[in-house]
Protein backbone atom coordinates (compact mmCIF):
# COMPACT_ATOMS: atom_id res chain seq x y z
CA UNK A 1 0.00 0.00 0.00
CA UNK A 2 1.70 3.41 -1.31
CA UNK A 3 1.83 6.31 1.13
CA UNK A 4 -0.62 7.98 -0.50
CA UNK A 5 -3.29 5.68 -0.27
CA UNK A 6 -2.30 4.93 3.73
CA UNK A 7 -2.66 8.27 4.86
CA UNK A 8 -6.23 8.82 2.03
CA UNK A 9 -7.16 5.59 4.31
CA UNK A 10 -6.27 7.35 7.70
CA UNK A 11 -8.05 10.44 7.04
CA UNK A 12 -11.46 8.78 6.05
CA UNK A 13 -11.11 6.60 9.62
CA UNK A 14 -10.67 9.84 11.21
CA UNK A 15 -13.38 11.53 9.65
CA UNK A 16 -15.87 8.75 10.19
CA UNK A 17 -14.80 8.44 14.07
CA UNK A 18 -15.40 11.96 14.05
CA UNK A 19 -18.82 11.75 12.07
CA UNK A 20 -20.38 8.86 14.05
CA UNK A 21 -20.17 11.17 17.48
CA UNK A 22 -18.78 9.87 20.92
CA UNK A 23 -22.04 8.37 22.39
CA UNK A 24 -21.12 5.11 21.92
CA UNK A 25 -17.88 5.44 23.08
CA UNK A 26 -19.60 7.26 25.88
CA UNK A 27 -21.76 4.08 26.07
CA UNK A 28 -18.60 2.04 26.53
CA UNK A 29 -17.01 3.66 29.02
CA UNK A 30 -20.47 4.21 31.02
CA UNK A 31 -20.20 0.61 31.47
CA UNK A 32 -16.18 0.00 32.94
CA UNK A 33 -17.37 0.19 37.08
CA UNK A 34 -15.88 2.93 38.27
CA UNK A 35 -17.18 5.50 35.72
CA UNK A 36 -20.75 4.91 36.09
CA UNK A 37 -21.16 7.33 38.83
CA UNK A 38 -20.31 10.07 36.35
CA UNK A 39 -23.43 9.06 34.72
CA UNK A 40 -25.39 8.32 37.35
CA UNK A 41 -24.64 11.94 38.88
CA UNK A 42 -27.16 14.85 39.92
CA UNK A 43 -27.60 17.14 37.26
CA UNK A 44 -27.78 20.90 37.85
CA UNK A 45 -29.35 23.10 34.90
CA UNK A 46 -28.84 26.97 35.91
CA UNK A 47 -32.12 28.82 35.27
CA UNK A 48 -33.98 26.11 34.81
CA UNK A 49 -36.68 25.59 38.25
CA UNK A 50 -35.76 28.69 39.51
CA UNK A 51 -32.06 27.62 40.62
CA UNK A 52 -31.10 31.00 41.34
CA UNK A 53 -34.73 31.28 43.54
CA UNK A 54 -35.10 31.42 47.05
CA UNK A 55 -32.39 34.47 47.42
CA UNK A 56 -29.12 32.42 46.02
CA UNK A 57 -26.90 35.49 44.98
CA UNK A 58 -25.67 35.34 40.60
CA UNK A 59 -21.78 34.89 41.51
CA UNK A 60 -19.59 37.99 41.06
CA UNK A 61 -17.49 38.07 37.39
CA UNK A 62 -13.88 35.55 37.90
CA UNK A 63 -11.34 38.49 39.40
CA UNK A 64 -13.93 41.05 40.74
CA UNK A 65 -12.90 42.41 44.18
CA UNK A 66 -15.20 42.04 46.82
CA UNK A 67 -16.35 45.68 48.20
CA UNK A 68 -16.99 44.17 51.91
CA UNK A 69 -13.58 42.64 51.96
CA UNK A 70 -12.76 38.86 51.93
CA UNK A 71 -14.25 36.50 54.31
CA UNK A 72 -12.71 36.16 57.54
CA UNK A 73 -10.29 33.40 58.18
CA UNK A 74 -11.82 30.36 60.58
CA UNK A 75 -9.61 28.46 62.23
CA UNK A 76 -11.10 25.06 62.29
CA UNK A 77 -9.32 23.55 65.44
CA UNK A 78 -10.28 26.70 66.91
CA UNK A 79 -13.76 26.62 69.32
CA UNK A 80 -16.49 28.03 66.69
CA UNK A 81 -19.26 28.45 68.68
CA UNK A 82 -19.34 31.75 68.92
CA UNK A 83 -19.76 31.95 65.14
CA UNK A 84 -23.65 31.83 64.71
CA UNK A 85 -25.78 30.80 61.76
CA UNK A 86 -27.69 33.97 60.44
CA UNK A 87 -29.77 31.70 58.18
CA UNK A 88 -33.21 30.88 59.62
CA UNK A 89 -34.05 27.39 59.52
CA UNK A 90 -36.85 27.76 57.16
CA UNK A 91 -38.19 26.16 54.15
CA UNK A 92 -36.36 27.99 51.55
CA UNK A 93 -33.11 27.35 53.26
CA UNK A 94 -33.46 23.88 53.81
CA UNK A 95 -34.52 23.13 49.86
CA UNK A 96 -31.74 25.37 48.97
CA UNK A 97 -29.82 23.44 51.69
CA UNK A 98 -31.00 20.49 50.01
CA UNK A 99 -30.43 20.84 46.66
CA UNK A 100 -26.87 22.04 47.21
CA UNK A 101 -25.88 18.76 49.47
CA UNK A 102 -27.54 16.37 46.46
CA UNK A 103 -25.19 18.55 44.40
CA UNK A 104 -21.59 18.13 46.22
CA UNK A 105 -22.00 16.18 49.38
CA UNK A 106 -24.32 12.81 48.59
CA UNK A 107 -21.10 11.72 46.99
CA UNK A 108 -19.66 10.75 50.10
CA UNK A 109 -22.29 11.37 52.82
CA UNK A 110 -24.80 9.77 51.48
CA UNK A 111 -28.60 10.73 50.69
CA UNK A 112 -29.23 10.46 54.54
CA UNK A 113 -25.73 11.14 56.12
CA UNK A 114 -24.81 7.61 56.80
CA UNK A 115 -21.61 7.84 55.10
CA UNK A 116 -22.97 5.48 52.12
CA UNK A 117 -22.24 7.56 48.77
CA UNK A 118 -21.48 6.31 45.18
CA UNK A 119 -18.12 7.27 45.88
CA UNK A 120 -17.40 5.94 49.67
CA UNK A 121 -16.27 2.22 48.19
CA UNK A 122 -13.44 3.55 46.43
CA UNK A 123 -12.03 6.20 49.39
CA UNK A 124 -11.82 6.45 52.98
CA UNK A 125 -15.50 6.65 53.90
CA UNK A 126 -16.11 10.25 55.56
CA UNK A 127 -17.70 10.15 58.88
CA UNK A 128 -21.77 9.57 59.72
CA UNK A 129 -22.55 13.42 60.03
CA UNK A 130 -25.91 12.14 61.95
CA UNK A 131 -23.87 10.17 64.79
CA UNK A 132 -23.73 12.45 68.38
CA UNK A 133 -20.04 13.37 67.26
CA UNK A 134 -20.86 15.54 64.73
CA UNK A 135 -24.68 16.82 66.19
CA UNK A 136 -22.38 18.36 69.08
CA UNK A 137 -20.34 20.41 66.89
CA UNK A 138 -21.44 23.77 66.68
CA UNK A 139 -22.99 25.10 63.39
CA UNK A 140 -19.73 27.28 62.43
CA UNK A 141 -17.69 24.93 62.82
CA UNK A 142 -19.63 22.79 60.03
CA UNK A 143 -19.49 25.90 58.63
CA UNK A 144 -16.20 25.96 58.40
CA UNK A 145 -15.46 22.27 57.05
CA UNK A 146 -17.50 23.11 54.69
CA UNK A 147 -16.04 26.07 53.41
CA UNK A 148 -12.37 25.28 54.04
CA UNK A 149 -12.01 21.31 54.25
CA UNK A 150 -9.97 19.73 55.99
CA UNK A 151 -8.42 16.05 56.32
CA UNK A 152 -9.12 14.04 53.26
CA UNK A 153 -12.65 16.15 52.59
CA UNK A 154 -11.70 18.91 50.31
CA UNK A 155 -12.64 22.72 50.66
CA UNK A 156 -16.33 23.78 49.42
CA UNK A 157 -15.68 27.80 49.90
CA UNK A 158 -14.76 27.36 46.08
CA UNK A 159 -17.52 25.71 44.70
CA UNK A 160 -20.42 26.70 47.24
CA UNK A 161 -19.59 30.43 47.33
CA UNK A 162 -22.26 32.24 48.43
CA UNK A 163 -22.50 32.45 52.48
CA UNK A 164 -25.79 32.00 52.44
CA UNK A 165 -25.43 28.70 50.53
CA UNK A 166 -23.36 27.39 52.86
CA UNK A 167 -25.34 28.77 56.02
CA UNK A 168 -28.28 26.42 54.17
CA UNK A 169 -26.07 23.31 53.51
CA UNK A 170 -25.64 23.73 57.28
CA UNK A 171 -29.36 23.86 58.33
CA UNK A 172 -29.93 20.84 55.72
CA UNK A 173 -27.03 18.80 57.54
CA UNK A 174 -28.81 19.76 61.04
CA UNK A 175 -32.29 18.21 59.58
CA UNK A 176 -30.41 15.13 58.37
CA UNK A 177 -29.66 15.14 61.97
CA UNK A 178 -32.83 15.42 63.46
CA UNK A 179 -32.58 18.37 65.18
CA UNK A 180 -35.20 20.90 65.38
């Protein structure tokens, strides 16, 4: 086979790869075990069921400068109780609270905070945030793990950014608890 005709040959496998689309390759891989939870995974549409409802804050343009300042630093091993939730406990918080834990913390807590998510088999499983360890930490400190980490569970503050997101994550986690 001349040169000529090899690479004519490569180029139409190319283009056909590239015409048939990736879902079946997709497909494939959806299959190997320890993909499937990426697609198996909550879904979050912006604007779509009013995502941005129940007073969730649009997130500032990358590299704007706060005009209150930054957030003050917490130090985790540090006794938070002085640091108080200023999110009510109410309906609106808790679905916000809700939808936000489905989002980045079922993965390893688990729908009811057991410590039972997708990912937990293939990690160190996190600790059962409804035992009486955890209910006896105060709500900044949760707070706090949530927005900075620490240990093997990675920092939030990034991803959940608005204060009043995380307040609600907190007042979910408390309901998961059973407390009032």
């Amino acid at each position: 086979m001349s040169r000529r005709r090899w690479a004519a040959a490569a180029a139409g496998a190319v283009l056909g790869l590239a015409a048939s689309g990736c879902t079946t390759l997709d497909n494939a891989i959806a299959k190997v075990p320890w993909f499937t939870t990426m697609s198996q995974q909550v879904v979050v549409r912006p604007f779509e069921g009013g995502a941005l409802a129940n007073g969730a804050q649009r997130m500032p343009p990358p590299g704007s400068v706060p005009v209150t300042g930054l957030e003050d630093s917490l130090d985790i091993l540090t006794d938070l109780k002085n640091v108080v939730n200023p999110v009510p406990r109410t309906e609106a918080s808790l679905q916000r609270g809700e939808l936000l834990y489905d989002t980045y913390c079922i993965v390893c807590h688990g729908p009811a905070g057991h410590s039972d998510g997708t990912v937990v088999p293939k990690f160190v499983p996190p600790p059962d945030i409804t035992q009486p360890t955890t209910q006896q930490r105060s709500d900044g400190y949760i707070y706090a793990m949530i927005r900075q980490g620490r240990g093997i569970m990675p920092k939030y503050g990034d991803k959940i950014r608005s204060p009043w997101d995380r307040w609600s994550v907190v007042n979910y986690v408390r309901k998961l608890q059973g407390m009032p």
